[in-house]
C-alpha atoms as a PDB file:
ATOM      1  CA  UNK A   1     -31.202   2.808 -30.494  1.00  0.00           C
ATOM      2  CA  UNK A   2     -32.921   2.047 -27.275  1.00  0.00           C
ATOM      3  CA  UNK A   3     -30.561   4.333 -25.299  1.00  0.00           C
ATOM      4  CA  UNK A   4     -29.971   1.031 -22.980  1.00  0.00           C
ATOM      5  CA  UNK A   5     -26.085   1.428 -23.085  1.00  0.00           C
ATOM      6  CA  UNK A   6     -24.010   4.751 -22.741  1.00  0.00           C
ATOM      7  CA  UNK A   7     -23.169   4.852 -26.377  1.00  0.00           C
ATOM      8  CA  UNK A   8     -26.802   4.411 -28.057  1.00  0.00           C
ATOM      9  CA  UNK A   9     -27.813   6.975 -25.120  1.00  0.00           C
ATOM     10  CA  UNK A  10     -25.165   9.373 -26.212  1.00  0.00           C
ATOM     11  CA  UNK A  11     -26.303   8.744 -30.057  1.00  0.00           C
ATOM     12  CA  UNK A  12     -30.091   9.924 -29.383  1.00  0.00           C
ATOM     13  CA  UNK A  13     -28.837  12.723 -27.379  1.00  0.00           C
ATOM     14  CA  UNK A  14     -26.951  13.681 -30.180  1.00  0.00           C
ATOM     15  CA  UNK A  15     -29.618  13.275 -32.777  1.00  0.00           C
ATOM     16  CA  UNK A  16     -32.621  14.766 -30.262  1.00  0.00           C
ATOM     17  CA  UNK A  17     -30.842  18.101 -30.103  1.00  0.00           C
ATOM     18  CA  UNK A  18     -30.886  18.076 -33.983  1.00  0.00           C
ATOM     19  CA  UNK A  19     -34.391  17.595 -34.109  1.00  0.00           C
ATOM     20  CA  UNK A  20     -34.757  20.414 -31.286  1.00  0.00           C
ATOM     21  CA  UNK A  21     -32.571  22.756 -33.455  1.00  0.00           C
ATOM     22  CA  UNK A  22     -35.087  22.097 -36.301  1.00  0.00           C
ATOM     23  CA  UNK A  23     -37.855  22.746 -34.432  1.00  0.00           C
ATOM     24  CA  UNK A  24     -35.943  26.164 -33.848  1.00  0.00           C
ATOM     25  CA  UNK A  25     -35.452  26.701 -37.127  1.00  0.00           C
ATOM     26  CA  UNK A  26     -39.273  26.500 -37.971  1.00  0.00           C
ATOM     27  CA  UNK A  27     -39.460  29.519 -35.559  1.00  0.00           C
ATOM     28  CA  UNK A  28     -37.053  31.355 -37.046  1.00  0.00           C
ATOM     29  CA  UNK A  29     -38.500  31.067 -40.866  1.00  0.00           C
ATOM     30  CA  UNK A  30     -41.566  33.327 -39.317  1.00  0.00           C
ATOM     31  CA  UNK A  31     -41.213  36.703 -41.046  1.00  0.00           C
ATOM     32  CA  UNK A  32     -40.932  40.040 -39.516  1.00  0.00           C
ATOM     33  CA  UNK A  33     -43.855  40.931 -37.827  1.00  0.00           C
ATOM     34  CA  UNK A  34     -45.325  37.338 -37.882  1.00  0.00           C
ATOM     35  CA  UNK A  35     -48.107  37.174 -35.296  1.00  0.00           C
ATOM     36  CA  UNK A  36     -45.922  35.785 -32.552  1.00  0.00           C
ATOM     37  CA  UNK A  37     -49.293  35.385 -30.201  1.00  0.00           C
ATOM     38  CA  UNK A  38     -51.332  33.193 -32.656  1.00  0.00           C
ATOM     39  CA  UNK A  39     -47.756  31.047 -33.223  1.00  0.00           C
ATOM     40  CA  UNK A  40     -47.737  29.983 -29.179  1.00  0.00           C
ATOM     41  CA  UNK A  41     -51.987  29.547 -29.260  1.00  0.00           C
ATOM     42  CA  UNK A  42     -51.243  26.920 -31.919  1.00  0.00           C
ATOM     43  CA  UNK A  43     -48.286  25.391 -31.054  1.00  0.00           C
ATOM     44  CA  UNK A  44     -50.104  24.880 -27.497  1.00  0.00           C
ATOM     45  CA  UNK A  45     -53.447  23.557 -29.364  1.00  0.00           C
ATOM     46  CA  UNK A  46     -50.611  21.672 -31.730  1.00  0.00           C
ATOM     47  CA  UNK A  47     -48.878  19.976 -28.794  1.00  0.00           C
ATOM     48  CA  UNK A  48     -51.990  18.688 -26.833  1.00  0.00           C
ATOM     49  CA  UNK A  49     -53.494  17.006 -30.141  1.00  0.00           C
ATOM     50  CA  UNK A  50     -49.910  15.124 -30.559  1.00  0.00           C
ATOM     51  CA  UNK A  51     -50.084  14.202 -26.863  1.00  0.00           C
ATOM     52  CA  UNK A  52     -53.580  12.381 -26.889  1.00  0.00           C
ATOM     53  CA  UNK A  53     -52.598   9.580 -28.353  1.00  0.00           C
ATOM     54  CA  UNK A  54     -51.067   9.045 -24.603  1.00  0.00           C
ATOM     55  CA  UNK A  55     -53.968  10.134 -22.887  1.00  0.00           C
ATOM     56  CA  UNK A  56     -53.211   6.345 -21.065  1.00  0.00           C
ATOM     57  CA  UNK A  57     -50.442   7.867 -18.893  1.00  0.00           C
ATOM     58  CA  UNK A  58     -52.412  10.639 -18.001  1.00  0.00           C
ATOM     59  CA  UNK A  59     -53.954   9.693 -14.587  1.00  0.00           C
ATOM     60  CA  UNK A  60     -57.379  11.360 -14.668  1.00  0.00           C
ATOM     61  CA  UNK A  61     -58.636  10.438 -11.860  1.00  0.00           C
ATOM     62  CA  UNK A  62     -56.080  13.035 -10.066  1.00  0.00           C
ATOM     63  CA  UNK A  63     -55.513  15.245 -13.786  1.00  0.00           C
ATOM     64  CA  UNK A  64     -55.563  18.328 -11.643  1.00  0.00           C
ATOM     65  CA  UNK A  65     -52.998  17.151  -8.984  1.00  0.00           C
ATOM     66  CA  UNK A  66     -50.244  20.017  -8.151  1.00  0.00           C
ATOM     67  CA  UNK A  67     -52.279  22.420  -9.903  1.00  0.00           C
ATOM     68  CA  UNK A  68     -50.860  25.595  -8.379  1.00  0.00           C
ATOM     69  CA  UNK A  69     -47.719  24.352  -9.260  1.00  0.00           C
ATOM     70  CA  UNK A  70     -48.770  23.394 -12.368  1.00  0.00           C
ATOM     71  CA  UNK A  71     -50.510  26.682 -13.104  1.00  0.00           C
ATOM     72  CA  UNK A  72     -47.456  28.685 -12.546  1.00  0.00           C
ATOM     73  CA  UNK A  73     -44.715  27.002 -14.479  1.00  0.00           C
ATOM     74  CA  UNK A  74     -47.494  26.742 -17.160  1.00  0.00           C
ATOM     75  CA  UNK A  75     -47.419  30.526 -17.522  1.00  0.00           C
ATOM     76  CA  UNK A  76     -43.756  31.246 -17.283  1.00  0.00           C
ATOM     77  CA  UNK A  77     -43.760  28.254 -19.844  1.00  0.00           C
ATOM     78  CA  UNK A  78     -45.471  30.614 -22.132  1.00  0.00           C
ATOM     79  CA  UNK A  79     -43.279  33.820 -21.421  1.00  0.00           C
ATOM     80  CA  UNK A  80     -40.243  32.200 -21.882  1.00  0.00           C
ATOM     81  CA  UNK A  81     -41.702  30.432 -25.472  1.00  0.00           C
ATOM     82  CA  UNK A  82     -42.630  34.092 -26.639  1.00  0.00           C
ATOM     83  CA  UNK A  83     -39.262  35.018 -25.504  1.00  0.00           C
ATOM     84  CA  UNK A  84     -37.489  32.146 -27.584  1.00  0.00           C
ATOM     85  CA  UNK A  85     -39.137  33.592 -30.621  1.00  0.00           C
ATOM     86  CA  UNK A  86     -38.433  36.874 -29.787  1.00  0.00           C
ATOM     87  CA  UNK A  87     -34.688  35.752 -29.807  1.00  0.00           C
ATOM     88  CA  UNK A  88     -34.343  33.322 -32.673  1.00  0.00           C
ATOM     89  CA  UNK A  89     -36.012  36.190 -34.975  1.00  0.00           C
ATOM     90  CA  UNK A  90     -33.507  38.388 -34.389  1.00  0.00           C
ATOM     91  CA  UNK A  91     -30.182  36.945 -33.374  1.00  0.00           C
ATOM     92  CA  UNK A  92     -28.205  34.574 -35.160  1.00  0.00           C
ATOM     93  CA  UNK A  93     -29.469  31.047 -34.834  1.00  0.00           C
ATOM     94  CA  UNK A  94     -26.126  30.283 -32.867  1.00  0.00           C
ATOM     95  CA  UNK A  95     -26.416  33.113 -30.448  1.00  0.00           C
ATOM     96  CA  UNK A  96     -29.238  32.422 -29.513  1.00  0.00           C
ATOM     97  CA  UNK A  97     -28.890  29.079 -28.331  1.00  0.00           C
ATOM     98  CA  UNK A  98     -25.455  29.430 -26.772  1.00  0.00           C
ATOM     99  CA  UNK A  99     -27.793  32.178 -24.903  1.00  0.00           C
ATOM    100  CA  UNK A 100     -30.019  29.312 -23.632  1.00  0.00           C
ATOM    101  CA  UNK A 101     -27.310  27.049 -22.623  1.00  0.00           C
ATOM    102  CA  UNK A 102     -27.183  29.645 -19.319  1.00  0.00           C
ATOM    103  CA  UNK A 103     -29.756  28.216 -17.834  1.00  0.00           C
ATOM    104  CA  UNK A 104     -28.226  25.215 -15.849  1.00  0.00           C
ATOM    105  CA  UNK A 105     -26.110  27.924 -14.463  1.00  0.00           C
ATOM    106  CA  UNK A 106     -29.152  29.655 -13.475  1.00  0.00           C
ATOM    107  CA  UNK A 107     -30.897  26.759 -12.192  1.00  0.00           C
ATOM    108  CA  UNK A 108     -27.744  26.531  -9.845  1.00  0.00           C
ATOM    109  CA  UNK A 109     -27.757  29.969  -8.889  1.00  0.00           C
ATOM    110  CA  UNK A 110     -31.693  29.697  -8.060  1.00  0.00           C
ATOM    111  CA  UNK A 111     -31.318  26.242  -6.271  1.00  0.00           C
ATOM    112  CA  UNK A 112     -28.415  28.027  -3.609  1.00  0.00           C
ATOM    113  CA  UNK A 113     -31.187  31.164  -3.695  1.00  0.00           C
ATOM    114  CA  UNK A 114     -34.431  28.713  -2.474  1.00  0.00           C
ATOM    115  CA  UNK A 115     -33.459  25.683  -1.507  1.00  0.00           C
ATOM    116  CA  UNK A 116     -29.897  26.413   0.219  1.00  0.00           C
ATOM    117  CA  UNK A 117     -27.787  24.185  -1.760  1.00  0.00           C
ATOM    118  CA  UNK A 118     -24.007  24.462  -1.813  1.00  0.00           C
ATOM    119  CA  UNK A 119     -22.194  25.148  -4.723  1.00  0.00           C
ATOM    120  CA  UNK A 120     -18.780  23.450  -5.340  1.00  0.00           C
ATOM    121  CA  UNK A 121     -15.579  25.245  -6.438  1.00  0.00           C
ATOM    122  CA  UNK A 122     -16.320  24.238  -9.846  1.00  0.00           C
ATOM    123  CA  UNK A 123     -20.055  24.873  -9.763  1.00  0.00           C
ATOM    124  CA  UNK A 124     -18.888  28.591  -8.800  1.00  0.00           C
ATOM    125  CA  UNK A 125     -16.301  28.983 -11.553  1.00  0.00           C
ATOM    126  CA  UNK A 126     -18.992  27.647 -13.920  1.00  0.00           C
ATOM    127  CA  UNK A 127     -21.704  30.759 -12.679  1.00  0.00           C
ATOM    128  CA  UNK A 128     -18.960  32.914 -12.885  1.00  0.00           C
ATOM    129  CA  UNK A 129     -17.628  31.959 -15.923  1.00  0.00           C
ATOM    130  CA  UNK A 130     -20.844  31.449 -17.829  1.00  0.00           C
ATOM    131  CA  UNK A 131     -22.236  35.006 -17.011  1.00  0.00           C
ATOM    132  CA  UNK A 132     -19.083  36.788 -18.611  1.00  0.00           C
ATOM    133  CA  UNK A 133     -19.176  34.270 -21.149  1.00  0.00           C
ATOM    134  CA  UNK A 134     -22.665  35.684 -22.024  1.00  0.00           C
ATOM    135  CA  UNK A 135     -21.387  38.667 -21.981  1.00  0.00           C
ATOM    136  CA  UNK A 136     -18.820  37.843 -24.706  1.00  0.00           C
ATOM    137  CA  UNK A 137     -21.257  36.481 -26.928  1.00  0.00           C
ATOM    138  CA  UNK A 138     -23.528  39.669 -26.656  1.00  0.00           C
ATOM    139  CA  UNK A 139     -21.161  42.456 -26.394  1.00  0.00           C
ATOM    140  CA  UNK A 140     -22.692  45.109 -24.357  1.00  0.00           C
ATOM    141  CA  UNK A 141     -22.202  47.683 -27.883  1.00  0.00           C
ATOM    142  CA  UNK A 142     -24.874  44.917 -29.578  1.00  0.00           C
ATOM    143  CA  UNK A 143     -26.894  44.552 -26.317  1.00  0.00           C
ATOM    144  CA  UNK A 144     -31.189  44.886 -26.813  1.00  0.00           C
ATOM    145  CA  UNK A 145     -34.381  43.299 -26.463  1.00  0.00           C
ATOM    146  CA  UNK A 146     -33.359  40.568 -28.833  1.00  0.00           C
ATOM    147  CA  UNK A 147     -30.342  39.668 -26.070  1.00  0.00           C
ATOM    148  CA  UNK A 148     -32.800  40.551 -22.920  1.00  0.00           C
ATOM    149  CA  UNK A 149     -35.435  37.938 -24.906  1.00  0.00           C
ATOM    150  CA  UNK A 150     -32.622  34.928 -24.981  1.00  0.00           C
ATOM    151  CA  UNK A 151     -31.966  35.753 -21.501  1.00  0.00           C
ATOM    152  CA  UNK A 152     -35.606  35.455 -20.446  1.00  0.00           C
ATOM    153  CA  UNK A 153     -36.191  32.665 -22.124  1.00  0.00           C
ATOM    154  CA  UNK A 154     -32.851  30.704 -20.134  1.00  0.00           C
ATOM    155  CA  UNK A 155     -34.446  32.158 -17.237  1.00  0.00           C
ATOM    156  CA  UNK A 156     -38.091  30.996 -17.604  1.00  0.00           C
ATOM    157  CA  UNK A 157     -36.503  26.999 -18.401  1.00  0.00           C
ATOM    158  CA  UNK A 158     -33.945  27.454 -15.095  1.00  0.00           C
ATOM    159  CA  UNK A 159     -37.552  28.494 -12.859  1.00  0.00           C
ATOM    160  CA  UNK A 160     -39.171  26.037 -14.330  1.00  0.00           C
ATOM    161  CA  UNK A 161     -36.644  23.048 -13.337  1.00  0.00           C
ATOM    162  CA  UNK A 162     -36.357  24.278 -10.194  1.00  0.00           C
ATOM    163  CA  UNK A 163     -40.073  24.362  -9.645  1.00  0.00           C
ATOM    164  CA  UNK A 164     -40.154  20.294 -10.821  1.00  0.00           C
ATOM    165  CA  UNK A 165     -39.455  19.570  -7.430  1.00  0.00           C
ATOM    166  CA  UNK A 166     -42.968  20.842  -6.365  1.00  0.00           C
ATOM    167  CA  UNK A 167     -44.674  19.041  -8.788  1.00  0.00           C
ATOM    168  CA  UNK A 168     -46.088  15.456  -7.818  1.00  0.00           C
ATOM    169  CA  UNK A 169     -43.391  13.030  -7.633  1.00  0.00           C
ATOM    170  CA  UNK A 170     -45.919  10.153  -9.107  1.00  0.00           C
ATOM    171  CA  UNK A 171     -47.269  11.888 -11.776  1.00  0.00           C
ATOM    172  CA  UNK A 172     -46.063  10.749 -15.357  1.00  0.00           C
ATOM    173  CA  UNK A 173     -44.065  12.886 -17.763  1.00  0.00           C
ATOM    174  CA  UNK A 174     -46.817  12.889 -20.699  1.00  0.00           C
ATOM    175  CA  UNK A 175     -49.289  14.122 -17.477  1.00  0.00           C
ATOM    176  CA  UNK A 176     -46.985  16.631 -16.628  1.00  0.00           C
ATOM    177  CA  UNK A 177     -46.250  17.453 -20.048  1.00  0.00           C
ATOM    178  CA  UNK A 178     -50.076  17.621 -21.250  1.00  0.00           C
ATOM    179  CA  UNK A 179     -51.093  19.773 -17.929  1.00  0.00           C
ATOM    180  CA  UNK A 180     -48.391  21.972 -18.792  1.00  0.00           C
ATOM    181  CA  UNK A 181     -49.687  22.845 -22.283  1.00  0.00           C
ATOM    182  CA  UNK A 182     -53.228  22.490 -20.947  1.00  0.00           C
ATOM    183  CA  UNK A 183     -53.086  25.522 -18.753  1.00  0.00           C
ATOM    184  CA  UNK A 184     -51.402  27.546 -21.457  1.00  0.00           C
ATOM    185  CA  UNK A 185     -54.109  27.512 -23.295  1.00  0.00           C
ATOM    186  CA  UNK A 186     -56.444  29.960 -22.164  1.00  0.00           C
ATOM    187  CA  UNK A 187     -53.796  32.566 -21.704  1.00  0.00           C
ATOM    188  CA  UNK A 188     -52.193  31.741 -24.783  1.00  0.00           C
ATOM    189  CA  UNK A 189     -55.703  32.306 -26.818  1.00  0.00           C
ATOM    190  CA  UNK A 190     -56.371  35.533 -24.552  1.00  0.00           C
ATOM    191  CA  UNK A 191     -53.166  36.796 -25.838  1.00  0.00           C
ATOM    192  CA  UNK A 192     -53.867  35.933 -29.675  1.00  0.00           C
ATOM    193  CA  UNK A 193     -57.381  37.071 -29.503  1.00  0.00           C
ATOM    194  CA  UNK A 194     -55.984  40.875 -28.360  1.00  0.00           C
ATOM    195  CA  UNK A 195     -53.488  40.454 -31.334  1.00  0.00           C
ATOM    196  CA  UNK A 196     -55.651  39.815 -34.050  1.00  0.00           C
ATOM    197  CA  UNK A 197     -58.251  42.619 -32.163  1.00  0.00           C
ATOM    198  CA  UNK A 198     -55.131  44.811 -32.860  1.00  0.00           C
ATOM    199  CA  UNK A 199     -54.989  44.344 -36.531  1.00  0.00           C
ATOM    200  CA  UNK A 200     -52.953  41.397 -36.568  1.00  0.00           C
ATOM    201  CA  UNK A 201     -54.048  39.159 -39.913  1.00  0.00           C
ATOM    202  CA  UNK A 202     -54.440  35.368 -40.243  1.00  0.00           C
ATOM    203  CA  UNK A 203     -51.334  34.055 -41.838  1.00  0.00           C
ATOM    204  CA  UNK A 204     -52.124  29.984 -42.914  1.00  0.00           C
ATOM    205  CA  UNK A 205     -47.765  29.801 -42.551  1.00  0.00           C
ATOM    206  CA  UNK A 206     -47.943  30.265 -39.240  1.00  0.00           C
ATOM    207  CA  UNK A 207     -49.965  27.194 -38.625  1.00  0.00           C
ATOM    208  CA  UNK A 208     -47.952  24.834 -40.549  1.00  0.00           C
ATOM    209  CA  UNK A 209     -44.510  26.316 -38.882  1.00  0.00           C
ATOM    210  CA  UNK A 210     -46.427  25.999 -35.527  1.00  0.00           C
ATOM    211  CA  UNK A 211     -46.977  22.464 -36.292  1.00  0.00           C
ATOM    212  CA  UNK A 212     -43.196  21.837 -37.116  1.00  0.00           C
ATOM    213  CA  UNK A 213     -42.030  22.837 -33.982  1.00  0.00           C
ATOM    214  CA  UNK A 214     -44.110  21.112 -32.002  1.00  0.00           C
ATOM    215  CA  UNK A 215     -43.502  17.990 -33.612  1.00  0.00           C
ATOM    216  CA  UNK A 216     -40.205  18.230 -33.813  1.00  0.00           C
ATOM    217  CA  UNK A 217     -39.538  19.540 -30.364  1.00  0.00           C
ATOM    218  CA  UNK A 218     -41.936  16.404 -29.273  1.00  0.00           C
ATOM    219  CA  UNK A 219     -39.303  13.740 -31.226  1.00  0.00           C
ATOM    220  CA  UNK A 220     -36.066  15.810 -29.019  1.00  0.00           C
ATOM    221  CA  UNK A 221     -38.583  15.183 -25.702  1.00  0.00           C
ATOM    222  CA  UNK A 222     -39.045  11.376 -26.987  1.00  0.00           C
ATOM    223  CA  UNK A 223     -35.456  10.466 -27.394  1.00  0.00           C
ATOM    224  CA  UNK A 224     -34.147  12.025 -24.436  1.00  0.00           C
ATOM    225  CA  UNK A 225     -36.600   9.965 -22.201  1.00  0.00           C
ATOM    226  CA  UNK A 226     -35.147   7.454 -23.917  1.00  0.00           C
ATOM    227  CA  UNK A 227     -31.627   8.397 -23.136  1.00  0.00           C
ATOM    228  CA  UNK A 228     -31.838   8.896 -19.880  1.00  0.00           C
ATOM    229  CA  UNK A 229     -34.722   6.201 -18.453  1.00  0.00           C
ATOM    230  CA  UNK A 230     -31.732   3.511 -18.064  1.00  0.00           C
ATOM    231  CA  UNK A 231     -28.290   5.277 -18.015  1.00  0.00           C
ATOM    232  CA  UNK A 232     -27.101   7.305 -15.242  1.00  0.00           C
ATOM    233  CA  UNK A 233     -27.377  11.434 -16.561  1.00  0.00           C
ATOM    234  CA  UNK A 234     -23.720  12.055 -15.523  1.00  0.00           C
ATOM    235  CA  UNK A 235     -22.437   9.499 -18.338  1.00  0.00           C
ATOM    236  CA  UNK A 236     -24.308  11.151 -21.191  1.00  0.00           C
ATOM    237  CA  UNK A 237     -25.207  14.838 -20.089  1.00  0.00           C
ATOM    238  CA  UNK A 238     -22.392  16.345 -22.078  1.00  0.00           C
ATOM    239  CA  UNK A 239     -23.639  15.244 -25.202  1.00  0.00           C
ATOM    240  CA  UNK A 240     -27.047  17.242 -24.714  1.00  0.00           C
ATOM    241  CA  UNK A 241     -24.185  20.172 -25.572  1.00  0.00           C
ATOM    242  CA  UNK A 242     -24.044  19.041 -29.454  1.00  0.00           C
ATOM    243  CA  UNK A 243     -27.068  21.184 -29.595  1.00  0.00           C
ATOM    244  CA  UNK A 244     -24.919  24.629 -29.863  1.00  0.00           C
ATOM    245  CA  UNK A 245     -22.778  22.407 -32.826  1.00  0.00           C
ATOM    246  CA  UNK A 246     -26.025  22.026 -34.732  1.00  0.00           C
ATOM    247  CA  UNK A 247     -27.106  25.125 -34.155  1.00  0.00           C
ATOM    248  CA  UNK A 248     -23.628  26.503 -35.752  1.00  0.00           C
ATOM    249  CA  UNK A 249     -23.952  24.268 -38.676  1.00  0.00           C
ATOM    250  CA  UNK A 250     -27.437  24.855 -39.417  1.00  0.00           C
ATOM    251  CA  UNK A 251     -27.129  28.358 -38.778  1.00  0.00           C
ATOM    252  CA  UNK A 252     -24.013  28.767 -41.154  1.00  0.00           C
ATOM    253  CA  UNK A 253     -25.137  26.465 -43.662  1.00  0.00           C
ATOM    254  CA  UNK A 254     -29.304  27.443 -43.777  1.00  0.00           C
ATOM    255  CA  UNK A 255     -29.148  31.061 -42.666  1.00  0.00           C
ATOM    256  CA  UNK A 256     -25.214  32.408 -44.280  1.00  0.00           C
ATOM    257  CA  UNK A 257     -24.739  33.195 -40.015  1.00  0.00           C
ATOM    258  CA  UNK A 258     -20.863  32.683 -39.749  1.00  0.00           C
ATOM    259  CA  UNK A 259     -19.857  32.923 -35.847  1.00  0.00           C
ATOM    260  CA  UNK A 260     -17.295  35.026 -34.726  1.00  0.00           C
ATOM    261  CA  UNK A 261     -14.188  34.956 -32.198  1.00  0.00           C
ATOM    262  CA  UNK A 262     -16.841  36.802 -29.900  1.00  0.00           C
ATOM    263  CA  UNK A 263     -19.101  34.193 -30.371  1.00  0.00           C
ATOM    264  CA  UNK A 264     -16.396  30.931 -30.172  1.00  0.00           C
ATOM    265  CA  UNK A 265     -14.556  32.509 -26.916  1.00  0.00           C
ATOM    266  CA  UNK A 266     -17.816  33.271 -25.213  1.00  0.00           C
ATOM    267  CA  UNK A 267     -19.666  29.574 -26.214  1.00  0.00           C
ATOM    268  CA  UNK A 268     -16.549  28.038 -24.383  1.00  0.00           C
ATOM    269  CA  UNK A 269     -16.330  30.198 -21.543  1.00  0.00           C
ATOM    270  CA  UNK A 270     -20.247  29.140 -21.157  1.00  0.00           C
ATOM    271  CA  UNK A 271     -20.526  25.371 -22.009  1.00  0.00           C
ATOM    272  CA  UNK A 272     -16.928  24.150 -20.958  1.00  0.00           C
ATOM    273  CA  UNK A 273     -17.402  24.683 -17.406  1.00  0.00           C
ATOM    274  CA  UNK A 274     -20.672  22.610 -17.327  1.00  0.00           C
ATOM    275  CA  UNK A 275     -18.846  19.701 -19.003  1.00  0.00           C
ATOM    276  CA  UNK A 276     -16.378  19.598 -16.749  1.00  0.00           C
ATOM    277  CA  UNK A 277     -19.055  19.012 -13.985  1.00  0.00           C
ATOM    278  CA  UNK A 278     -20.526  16.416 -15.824  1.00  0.00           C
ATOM    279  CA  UNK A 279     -17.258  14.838 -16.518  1.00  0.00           C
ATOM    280  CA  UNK A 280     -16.506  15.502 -12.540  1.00  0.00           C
ATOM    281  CA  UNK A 281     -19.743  14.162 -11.458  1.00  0.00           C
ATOM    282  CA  UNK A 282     -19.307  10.643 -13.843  1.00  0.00           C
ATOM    283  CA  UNK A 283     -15.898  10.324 -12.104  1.00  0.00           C
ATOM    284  CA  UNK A 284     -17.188  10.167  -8.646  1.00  0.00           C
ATOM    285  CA  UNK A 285     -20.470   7.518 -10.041  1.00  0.00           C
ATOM    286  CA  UNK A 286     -19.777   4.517  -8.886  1.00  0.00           C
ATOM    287  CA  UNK A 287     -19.157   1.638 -11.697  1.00  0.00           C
ATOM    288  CA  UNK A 288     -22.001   0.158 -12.365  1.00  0.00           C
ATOM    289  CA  UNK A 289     -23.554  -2.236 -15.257  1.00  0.00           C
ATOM    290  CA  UNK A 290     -26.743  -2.267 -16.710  1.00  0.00           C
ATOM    291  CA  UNK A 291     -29.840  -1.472 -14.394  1.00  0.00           C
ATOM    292  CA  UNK A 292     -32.823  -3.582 -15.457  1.00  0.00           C
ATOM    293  CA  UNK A 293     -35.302  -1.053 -13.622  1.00  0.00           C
ATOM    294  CA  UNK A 294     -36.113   2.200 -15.750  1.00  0.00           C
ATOM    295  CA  UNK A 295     -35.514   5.545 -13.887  1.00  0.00           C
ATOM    296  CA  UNK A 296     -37.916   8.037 -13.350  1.00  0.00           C
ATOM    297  CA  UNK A 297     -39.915   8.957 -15.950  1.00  0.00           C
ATOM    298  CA  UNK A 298     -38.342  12.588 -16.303  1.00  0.00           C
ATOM    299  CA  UNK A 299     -37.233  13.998 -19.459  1.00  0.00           C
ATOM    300  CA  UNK A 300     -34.112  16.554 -19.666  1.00  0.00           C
ATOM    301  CA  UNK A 301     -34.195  19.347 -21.753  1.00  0.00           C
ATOM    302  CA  UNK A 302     -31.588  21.483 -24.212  1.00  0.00           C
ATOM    303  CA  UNK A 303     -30.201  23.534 -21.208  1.00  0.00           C
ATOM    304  CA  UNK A 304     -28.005  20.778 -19.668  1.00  0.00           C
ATOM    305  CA  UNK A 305     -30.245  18.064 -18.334  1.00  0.00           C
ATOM    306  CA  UNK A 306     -33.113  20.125 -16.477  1.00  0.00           C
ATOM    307  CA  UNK A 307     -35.964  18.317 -15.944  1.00  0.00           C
ATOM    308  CA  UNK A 308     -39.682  17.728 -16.883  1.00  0.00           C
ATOM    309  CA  UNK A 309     -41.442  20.164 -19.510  1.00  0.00           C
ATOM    310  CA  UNK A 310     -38.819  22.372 -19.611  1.00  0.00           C
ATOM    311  CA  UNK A 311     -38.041  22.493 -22.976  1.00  0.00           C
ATOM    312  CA  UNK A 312     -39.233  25.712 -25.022  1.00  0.00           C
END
């Protein structure tokens, strides 16, 4: 599968947002009152000692380069991780995700906001539908800080895409990917350092479910650069949407979490709409065969194609 033609492309999309559904799972096997602090701390230590063996792409002469930028997206990296646990610990497995597929309507919303872009007809029925599509799926009678949690966490990946643009165009994803973790590691260890001040024990599972999701969120990061480094996004986006499938499945089969009508009807009313811009957007492409020269380095991420480090 070198995700070279559409259809091995649309395979490893397929199969990266199992292993990103995994990795969610490993967050959701924390128990109730887990330390959720020392969880980030390691999965941020976690990530960077998986990412060395790149160190080569990282260009440290300028390591530092875009480092407001950098600095910023780091941290709202971090709030919208601790929000993603928040979520999957206490809404179904399914919810939550279909939750997290708002954010490419976000990122549209924020992208007319800053930088003035025009939404189409269909990019407007997609906002509109996708916010009372979220509402379906939470029901305002089962609405708390579980629901506000998924909703942050859709909202710190849209920010984040939209913030790509800032970033360096030359610098590589594993340097964007390792700054990004870099620079959530002080305030990551600040934060787990006040937890365990606060009474909060040293619990050995948290490590080894710390180091599950970072690998396996590493392996979804992998096969959608992959997917996307030769064939245009609009002829494989839609398949990034399997993820809310898995997350169904596993959810049903691992966790006894058997959707609803709420749940079906709102999913729909949320991830239909961005299809049918994808679809739209592939039937405007111009044909084209294979192109020999490898896109930009950028990976996508589980809410609809965003870009670099985005991914929770």
């Amino acid at each position: 599968m070198s995700g070279k033609t559409v259809n091995s492309a649309i395979l490893l999309l397929v199969l990266g947002n199992a292993m990103a559904l995994v990795s969610d799972v490993f967050i959701k096997l924390l128990e109730p009152g887990a330390p959720i602090l020392q969880f980030a701390f390691l999965r941020c230590l976690i990530t960077l000692a998986f990412l060395l063996p790149l160190a080569r792409k990282i260009d440290r002469n300028n390591l530092f380069s875009g480092f407001r930028v950098h600095a910023i997206r780091a941290h709202i990296h971090l709030v919208g991780l601790l929000c993603m646990v928040v979520a999957l610990s206490n809404l179904p497995l399914a919810t939550a995700n279909a939750v997290f597929y708002v954010a490419p309507i976000m990122v549209m919303v924020l992208s007319v906001l800053f930088f003035r872009e025009s939404l189409t007809p269909l990019s407007v029925f997609a906002v509109v539908s996708g916010f009372f599509g979220i509402i379906v799926i939470l029901r305002p009678m089962d609405f708390n800080w579980a629901a506000i949690a998924a909703l942050g966490s859709a909202l710190a990946l849209a920010i984040n895409a939209v913030m790509v643009r800032k970033l360096p165009k030359d610098q590589s994803t594993v340097h964007k990917l390792f700054l990004n973790y870099l620079l959530m590691v002080p305030a990551s260890g600040l934060l787990a350092a006040w937890e365990w001040q606060k009474g909060a024990s040293w619990q050995p599972e948290v490590l080894y479910i710390a180091a599950g999701s970072a690998v396996f969120i590493l392996v979804y990061n992998i096969t959608v650069l992959l997917a996307y480094r030769q064939v245009d996004a609009n002829q494989v986006t839609s398949a990034e949407y399997t993820g809310l499938i898995w997350a169904v499945a596993i959810g049903w089969i691992w966790f006894n979490e058997v959707p609803d009508w709420w749940f079906l009807v709102g999913s729909m009313m949320v991830v239909v709409p961005l299809v049918l811009i994808g679809l739209n957007q592939r039937r405007k492409a111009p044909a084209r065969g294979f192109n020999p020269v490898p896109k930009q380095d950028e990976p996508r991420n589980r809410a609809g194609s965003l870009s670099a480090g985005t991914t929770l």
